[in-house]
C-alpha atoms as a PDB file:
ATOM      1  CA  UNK A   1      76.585  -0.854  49.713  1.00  0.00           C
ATOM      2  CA  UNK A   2      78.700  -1.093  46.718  1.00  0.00           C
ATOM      3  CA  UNK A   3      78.228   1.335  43.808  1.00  0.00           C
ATOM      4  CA  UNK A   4      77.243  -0.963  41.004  1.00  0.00           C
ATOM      5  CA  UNK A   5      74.496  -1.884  42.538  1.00  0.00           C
ATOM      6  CA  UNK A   6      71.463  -0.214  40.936  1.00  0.00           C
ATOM      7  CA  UNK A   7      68.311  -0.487  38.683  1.00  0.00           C
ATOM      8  CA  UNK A   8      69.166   0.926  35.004  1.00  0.00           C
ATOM      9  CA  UNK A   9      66.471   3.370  33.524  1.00  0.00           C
ATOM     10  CA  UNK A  10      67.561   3.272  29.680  1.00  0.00           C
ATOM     11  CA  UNK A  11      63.785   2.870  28.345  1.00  0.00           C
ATOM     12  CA  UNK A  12      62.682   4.747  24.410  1.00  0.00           C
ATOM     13  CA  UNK A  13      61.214   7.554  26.657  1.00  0.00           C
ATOM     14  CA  UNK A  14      60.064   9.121  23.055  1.00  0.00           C
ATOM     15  CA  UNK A  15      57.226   6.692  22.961  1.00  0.00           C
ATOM     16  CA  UNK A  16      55.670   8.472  26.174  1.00  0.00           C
ATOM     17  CA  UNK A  17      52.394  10.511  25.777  1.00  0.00           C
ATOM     18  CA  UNK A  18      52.119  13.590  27.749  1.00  0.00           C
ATOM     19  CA  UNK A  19      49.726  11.618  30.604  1.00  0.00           C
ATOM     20  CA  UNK A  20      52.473   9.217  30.636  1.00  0.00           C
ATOM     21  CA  UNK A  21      55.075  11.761  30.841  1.00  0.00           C
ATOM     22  CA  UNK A  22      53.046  13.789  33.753  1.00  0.00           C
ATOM     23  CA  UNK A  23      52.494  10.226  35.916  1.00  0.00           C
ATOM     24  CA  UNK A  24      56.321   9.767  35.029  1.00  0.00           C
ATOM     25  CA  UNK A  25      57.446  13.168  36.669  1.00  0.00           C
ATOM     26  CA  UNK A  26      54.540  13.254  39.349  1.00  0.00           C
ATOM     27  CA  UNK A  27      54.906   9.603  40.507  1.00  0.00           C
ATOM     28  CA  UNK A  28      58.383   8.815  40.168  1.00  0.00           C
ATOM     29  CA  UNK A  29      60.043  12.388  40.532  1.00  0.00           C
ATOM     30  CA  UNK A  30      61.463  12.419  36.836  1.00  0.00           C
ATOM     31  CA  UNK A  31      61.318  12.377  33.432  1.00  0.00           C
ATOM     32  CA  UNK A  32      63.692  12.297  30.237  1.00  0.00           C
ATOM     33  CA  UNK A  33      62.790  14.040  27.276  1.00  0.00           C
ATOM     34  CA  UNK A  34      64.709  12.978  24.802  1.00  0.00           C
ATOM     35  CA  UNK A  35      66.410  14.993  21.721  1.00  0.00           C
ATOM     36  CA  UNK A  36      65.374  18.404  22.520  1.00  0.00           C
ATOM     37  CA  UNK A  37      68.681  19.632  21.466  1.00  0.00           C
ATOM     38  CA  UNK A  38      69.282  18.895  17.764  1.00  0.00           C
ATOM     39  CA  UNK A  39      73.110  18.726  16.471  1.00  0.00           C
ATOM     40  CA  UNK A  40      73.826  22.395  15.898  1.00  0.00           C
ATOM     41  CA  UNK A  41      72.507  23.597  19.107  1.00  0.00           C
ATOM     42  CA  UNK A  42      74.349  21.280  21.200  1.00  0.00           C
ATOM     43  CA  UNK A  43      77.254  22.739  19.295  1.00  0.00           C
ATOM     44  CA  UNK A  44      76.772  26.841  19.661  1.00  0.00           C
ATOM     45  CA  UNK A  45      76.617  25.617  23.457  1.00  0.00           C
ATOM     46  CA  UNK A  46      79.418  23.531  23.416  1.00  0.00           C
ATOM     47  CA  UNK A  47      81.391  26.378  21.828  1.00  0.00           C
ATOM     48  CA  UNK A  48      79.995  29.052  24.274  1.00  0.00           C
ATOM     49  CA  UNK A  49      80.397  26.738  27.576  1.00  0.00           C
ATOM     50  CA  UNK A  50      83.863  25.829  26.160  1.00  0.00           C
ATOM     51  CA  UNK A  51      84.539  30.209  27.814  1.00  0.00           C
ATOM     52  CA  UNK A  52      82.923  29.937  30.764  1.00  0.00           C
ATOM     53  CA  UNK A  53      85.267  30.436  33.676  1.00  0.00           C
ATOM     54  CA  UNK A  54      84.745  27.801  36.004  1.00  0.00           C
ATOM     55  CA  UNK A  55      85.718  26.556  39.565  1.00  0.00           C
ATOM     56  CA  UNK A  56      85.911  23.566  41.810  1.00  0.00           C
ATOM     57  CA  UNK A  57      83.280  22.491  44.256  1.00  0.00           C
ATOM     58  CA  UNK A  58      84.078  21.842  47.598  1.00  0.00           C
ATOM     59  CA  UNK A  59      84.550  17.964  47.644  1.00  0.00           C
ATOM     60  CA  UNK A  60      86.579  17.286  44.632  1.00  0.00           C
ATOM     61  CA  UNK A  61      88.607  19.365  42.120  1.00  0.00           C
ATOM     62  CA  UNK A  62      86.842  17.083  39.677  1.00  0.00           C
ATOM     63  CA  UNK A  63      83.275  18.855  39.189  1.00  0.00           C
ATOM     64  CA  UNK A  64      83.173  22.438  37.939  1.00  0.00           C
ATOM     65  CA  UNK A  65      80.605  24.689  37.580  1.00  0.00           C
ATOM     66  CA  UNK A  66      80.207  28.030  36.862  1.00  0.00           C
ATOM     67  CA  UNK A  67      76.688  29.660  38.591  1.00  0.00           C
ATOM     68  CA  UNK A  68      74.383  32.587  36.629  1.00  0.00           C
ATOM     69  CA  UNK A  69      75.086  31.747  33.280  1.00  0.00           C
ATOM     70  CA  UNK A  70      71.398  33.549  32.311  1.00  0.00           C
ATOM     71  CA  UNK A  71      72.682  36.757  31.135  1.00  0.00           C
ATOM     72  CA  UNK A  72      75.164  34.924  28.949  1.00  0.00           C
ATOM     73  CA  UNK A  73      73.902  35.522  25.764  1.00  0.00           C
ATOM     74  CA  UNK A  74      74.057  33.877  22.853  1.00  0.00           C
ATOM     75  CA  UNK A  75      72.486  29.936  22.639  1.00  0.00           C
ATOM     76  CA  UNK A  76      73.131  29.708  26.551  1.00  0.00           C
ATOM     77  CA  UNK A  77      70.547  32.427  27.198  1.00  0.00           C
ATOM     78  CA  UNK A  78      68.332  31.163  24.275  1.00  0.00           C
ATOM     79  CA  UNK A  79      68.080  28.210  26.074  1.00  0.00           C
ATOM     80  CA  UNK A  80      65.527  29.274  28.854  1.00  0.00           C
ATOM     81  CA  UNK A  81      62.838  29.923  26.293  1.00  0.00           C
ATOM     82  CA  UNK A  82      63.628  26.511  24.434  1.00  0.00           C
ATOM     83  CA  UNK A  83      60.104  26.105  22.771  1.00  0.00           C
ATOM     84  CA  UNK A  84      59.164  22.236  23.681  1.00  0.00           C
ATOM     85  CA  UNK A  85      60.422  22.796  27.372  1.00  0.00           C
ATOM     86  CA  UNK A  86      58.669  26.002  27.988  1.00  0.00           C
ATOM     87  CA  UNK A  87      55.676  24.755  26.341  1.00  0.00           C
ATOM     88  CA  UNK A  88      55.574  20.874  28.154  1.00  0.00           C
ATOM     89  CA  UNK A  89      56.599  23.072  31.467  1.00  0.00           C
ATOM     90  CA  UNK A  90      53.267  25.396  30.837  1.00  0.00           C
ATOM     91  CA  UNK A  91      51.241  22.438  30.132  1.00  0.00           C
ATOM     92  CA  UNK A  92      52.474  21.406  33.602  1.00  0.00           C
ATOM     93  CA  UNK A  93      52.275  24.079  35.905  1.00  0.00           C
ATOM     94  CA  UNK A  94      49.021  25.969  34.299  1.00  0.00           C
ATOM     95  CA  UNK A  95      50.559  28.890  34.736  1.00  0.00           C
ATOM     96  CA  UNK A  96      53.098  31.534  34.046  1.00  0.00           C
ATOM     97  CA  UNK A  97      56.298  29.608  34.215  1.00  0.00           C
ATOM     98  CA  UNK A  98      59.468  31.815  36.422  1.00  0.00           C
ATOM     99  CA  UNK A  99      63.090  31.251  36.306  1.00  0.00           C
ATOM    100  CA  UNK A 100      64.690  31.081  39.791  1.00  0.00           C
ATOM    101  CA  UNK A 101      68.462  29.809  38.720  1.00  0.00           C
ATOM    102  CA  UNK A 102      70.499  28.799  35.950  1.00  0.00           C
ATOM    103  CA  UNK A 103      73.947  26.924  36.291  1.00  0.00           C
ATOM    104  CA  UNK A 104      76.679  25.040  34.379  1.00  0.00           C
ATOM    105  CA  UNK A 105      78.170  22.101  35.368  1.00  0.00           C
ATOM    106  CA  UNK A 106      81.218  19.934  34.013  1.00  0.00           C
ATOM    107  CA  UNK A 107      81.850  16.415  36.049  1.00  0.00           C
ATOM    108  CA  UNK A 108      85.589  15.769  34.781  1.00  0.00           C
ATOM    109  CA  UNK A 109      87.259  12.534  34.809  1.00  0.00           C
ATOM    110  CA  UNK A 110      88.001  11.507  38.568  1.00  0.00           C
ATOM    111  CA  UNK A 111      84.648  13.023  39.947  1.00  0.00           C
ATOM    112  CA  UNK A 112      83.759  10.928  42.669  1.00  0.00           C
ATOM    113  CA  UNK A 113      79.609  11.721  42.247  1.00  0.00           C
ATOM    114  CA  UNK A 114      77.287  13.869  43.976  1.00  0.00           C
ATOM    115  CA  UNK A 115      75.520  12.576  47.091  1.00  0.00           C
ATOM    116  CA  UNK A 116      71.722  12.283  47.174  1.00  0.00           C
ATOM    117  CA  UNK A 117      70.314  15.494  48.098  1.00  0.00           C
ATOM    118  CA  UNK A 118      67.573  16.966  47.087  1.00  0.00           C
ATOM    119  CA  UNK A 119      66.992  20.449  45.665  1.00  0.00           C
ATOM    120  CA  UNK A 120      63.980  21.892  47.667  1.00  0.00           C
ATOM    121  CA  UNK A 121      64.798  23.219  50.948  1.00  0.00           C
ATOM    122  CA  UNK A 122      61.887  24.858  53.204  1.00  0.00           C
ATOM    123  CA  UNK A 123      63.443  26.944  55.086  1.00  0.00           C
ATOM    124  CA  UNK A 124      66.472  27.773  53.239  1.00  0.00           C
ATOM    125  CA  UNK A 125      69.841  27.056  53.232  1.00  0.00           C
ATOM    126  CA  UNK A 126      73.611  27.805  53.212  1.00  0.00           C
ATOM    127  CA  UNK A 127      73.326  26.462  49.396  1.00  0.00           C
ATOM    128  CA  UNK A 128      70.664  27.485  48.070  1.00  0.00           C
ATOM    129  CA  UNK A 129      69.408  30.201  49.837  1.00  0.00           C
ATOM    130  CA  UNK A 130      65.819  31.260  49.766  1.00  0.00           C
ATOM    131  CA  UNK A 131      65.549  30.790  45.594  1.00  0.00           C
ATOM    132  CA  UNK A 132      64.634  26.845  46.133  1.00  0.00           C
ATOM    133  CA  UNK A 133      62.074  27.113  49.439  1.00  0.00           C
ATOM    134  CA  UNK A 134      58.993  27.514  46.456  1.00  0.00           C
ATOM    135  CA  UNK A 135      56.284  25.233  47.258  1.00  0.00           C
ATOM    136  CA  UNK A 136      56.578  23.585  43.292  1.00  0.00           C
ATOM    137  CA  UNK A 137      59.738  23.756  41.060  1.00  0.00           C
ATOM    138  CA  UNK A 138      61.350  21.737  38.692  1.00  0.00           C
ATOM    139  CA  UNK A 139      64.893  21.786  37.520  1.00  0.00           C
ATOM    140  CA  UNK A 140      65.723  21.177  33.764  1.00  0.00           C
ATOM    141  CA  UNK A 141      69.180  19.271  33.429  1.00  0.00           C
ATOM    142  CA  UNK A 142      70.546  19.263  29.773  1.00  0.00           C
ATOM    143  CA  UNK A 143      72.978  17.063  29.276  1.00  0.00           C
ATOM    144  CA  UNK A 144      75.776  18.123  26.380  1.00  0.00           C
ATOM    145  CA  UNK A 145      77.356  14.988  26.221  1.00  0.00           C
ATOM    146  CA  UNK A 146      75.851  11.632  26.575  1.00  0.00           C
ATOM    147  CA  UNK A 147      74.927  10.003  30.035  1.00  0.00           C
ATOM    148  CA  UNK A 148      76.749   6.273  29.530  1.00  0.00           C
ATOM    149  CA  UNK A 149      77.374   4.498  32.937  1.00  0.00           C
ATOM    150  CA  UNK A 150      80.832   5.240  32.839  1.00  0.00           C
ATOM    151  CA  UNK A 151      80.538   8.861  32.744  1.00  0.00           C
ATOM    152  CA  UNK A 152      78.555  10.182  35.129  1.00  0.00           C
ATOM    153  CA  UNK A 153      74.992   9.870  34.652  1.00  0.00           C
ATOM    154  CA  UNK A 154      72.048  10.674  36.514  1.00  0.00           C
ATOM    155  CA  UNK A 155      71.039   8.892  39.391  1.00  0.00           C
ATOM    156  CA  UNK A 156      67.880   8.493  41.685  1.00  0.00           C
ATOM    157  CA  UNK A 157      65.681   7.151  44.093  1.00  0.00           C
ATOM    158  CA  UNK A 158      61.971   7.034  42.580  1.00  0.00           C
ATOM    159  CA  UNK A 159      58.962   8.310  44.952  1.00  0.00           C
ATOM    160  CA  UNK A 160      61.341   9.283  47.349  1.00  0.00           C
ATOM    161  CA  UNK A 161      59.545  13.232  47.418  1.00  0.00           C
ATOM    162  CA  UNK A 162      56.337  11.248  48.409  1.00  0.00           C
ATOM    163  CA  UNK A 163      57.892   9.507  51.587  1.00  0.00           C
ATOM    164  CA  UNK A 164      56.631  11.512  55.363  1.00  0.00           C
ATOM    165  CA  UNK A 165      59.225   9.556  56.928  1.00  0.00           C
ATOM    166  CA  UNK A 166      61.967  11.426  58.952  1.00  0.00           C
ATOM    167  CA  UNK A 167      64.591   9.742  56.327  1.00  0.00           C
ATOM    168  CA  UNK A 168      62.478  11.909  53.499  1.00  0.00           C
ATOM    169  CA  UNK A 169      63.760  14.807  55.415  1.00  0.00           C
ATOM    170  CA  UNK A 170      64.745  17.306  52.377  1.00  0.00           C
ATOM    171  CA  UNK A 171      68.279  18.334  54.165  1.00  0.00           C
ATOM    172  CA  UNK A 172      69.316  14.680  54.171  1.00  0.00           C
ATOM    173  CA  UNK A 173      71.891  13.238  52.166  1.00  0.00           C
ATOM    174  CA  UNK A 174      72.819   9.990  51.357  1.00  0.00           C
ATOM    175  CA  UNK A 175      75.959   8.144  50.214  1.00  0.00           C
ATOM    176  CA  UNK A 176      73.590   5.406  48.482  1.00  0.00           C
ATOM    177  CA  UNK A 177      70.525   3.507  48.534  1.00  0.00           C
ATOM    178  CA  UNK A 178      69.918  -0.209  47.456  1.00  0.00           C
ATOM    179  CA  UNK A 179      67.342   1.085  45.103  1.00  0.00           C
ATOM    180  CA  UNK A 180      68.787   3.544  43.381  1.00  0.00           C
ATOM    181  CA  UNK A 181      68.187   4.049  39.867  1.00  0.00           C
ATOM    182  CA  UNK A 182      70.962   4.813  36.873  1.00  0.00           C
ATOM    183  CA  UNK A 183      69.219   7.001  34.265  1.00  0.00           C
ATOM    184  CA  UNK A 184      71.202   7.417  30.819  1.00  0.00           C
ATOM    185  CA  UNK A 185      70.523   9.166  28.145  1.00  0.00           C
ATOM    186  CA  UNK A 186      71.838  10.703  24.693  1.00  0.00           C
ATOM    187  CA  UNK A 187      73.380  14.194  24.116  1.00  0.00           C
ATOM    188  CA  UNK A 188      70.740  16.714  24.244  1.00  0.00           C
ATOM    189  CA  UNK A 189      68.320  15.046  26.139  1.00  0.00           C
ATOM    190  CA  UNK A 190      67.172  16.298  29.461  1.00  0.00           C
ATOM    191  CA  UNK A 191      66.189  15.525  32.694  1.00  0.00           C
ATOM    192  CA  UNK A 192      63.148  16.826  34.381  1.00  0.00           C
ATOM    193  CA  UNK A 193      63.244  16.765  37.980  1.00  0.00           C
ATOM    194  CA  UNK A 194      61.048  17.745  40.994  1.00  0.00           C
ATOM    195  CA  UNK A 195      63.212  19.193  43.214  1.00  0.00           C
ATOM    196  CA  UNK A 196      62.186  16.841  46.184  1.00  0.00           C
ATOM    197  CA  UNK A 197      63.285  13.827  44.981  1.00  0.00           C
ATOM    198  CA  UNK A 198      66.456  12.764  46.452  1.00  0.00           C
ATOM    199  CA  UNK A 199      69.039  12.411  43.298  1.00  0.00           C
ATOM    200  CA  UNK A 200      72.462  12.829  42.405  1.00  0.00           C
ATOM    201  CA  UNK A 201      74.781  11.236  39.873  1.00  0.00           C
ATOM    202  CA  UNK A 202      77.728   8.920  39.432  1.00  0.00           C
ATOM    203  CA  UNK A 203      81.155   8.951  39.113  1.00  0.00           C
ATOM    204  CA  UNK A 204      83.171   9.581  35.831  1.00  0.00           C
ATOM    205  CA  UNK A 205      85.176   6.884  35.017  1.00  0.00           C
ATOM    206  CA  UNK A 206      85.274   7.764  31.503  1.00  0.00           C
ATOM    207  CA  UNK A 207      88.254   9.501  29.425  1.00  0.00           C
ATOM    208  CA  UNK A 208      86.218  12.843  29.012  1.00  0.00           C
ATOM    209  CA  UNK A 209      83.974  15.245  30.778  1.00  0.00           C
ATOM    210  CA  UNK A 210      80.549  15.542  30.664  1.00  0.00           C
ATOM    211  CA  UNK A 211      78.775  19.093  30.739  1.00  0.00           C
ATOM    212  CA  UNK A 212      75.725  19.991  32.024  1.00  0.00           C
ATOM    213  CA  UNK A 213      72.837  23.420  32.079  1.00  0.00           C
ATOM    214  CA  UNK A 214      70.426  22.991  34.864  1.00  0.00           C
ATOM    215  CA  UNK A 215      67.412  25.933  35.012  1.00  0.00           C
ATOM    216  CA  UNK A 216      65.087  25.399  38.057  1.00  0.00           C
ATOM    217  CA  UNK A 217      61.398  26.976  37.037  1.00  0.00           C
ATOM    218  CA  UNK A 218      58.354  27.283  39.437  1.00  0.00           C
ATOM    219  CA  UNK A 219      54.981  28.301  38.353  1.00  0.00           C
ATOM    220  CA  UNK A 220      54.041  31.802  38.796  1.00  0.00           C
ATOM    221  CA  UNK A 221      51.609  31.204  42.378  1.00  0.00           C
ATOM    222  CA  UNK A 222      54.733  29.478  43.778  1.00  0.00           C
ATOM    223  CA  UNK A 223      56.952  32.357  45.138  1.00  0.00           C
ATOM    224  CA  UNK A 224      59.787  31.946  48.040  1.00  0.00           C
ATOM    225  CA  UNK A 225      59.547  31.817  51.373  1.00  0.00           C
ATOM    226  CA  UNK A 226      61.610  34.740  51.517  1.00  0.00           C
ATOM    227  CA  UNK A 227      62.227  37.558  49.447  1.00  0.00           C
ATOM    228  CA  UNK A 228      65.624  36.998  46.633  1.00  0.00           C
ATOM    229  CA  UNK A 229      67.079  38.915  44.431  1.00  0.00           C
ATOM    230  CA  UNK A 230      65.280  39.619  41.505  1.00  0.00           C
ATOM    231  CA  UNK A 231      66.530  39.568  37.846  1.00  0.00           C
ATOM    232  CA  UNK A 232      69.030  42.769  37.006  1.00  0.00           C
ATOM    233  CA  UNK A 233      66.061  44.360  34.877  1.00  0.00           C
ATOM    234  CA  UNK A 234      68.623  46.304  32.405  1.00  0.00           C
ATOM    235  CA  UNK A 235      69.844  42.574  31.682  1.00  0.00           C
ATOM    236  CA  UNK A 236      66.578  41.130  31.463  1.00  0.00           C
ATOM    237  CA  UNK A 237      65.475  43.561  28.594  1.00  0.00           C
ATOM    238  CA  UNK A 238      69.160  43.005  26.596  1.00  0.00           C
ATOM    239  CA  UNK A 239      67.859  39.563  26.143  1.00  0.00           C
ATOM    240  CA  UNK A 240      65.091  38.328  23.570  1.00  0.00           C
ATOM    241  CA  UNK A 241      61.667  38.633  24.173  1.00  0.00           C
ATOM    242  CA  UNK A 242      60.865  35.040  24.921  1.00  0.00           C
ATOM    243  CA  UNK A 243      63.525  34.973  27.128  1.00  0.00           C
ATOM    244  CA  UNK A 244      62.963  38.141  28.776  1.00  0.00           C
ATOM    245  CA  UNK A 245      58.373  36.528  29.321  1.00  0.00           C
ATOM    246  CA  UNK A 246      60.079  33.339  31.695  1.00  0.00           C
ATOM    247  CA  UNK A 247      62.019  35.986  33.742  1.00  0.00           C
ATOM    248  CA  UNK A 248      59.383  37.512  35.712  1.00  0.00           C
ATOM    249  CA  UNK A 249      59.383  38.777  39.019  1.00  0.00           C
ATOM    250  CA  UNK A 250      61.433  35.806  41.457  1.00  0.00           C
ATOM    251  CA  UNK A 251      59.352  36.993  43.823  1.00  0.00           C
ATOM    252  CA  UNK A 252      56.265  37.070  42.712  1.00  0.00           C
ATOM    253  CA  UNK A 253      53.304  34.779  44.418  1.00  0.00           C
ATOM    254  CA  UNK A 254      49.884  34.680  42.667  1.00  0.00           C
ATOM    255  CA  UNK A 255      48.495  33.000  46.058  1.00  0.00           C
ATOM    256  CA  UNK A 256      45.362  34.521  47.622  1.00  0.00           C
ATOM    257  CA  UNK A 257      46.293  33.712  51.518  1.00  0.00           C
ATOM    258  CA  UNK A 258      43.036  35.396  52.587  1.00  0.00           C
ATOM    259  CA  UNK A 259      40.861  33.284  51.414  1.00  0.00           C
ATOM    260  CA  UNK A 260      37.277  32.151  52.456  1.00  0.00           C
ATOM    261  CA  UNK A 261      36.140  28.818  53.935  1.00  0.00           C
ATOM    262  CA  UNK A 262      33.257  29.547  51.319  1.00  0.00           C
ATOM    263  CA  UNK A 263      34.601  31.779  48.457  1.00  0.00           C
ATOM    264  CA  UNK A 264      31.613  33.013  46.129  1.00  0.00           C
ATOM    265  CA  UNK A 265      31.493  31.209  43.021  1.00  0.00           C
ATOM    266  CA  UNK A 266      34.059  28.478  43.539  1.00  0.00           C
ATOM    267  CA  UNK A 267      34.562  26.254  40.932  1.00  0.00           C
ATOM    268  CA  UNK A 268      33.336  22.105  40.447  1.00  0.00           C
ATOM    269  CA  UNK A 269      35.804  20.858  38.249  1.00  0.00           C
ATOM    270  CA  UNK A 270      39.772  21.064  38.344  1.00  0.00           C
ATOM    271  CA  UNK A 271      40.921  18.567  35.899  1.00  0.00           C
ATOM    272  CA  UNK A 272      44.417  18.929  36.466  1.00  0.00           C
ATOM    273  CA  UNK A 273      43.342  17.429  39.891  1.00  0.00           C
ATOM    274  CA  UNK A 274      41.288  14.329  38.201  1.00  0.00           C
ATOM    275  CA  UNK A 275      43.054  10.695  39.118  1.00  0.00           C
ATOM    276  CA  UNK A 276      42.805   9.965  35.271  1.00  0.00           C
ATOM    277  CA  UNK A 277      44.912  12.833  34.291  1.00  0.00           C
ATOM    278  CA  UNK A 278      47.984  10.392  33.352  1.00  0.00           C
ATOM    279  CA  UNK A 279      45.790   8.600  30.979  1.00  0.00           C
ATOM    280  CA  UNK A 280      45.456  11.226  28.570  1.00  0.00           C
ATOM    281  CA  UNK A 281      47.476  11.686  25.516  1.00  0.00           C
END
């Protein structure tokens, strides 16, 4: 299949309610927020990204990145406590919210796109390790520069973390799909992203590059499969307090696996669990 073929997601996604943003991220597998990142922040991180030392993935010299930015400092560090996102991601999860990664990425001019992949893998992997085989995560992408169709922006395929087909498998990739969605966006936006959807995003075409900060959180309950690395703790407690509350433990799991067939006083209502949840405001 060629390319250009693809459904374009450019809707006002400011006139969604939180139920509508929850069936949004649930259902489909993701969500923009728009504007999150006013004029002056997208600045301070333009400046600060502007040092990072970066290098080449595998596939093309094209897309840079440059992994562990969270001990950065300055606006790049502020950024995992950003007030709207930690408080829509808390909403969410109902629970403690824990950073597993933080990266940068820069798609240059030439970059031929990223494959669809997802980002949750069981059992591990070469790539990711143990840090992405939590049960629930989702990965934050802030966009510095705007997401036009020429210059890489995001692309998906809706629902596809609800498919129990073989094809769903979470360590396939794909080149394309004939219902793949284009998602663009303005500077400062981000994407929200359940890390089982399959995504990816496509080529730049444009004259410049477009950078992007993508944090992966999980709720507190939702450790790895196998132990990781924690946070460097004399880091953790150079950095500011609200900062320093999303970097818990990595591998922490607030999961009772002994549990009863009849606990004592179990509960009757869960209404993060009620079918009506998405039409709430």
């Amino acid at each position: 299949m060629s390319e250009q073929d693809y459904l374009l997601d450019n809707r006002d996604w400011s006139k969604l309610g939180f139920g509508e943003q929850l069936r949004q991220l649930e259902l489909e597998g993701y969500l923009v927020i728009p504007d999150l990142l006013g004029a002056e922040q997208l600045a301070r991180l333009k400046s600060e990204t502007a040092r990072l030392e970066t290098r080449a993935v595998d596939y093309s010299p094209h897309q840079r990145g440059c992994p562990a930015v969270q001990f950065r400092g300055g606006a790049i560090s502020e950024l995992i406590a950003h007030p709207r996102t930690a408080d829509f991601l808390g909403k969410v999860f109902g629970d403690d919210r824990v950073l597993m990664s933080y990266d940068y990425a820069q798609s240059e001019p030439g970059h031929p796109g990223v494959s669809f992949h997802t980002d949750g893998q069981p059992y591990g992997s070469s790539i990711f390790g143990a840090k992405h085989t939590c049960p629930v995560m989702i990965r934050v992408l802030y966009y510095l520069d705007d997401l036009t169709p020429e210059v890489s922006p995001f692309r998906v395929i809706p629902r596809s973390h609800l498919s129990l087909h073989a094809e769903g498998n979470p360590y396939n990739r794909y080149d394309g799909h004939p219902e793949q969605v284009m998602v663009t966006a303005k500077a400062g936006s981000a994407v929200f992203l359940n890390y089982r959807v399959f995504h990816g995003n496509f080529p730049n075409r444009g004259d410049h590059a477009r950078e992007m900060l993508a944090l992966a959180f999980r709720p507190a309950w939702a450790g790895p499969l196998a132990e990781v690395e924690d946070w460097d703790r004399v880091e953790v407690a150079k950095l500011p307090p609200d900062v320093q509350r999303l970097m818990g433990d990595r591998n922490q799991r607030r999961a009772d696996i002994d549990v009863a067939n009849k606990p004592a006083n179990m509960r009757t209502e869960a209404p993060a669990l009620d079918p009506s949840r998405w039409d709430r405001r």
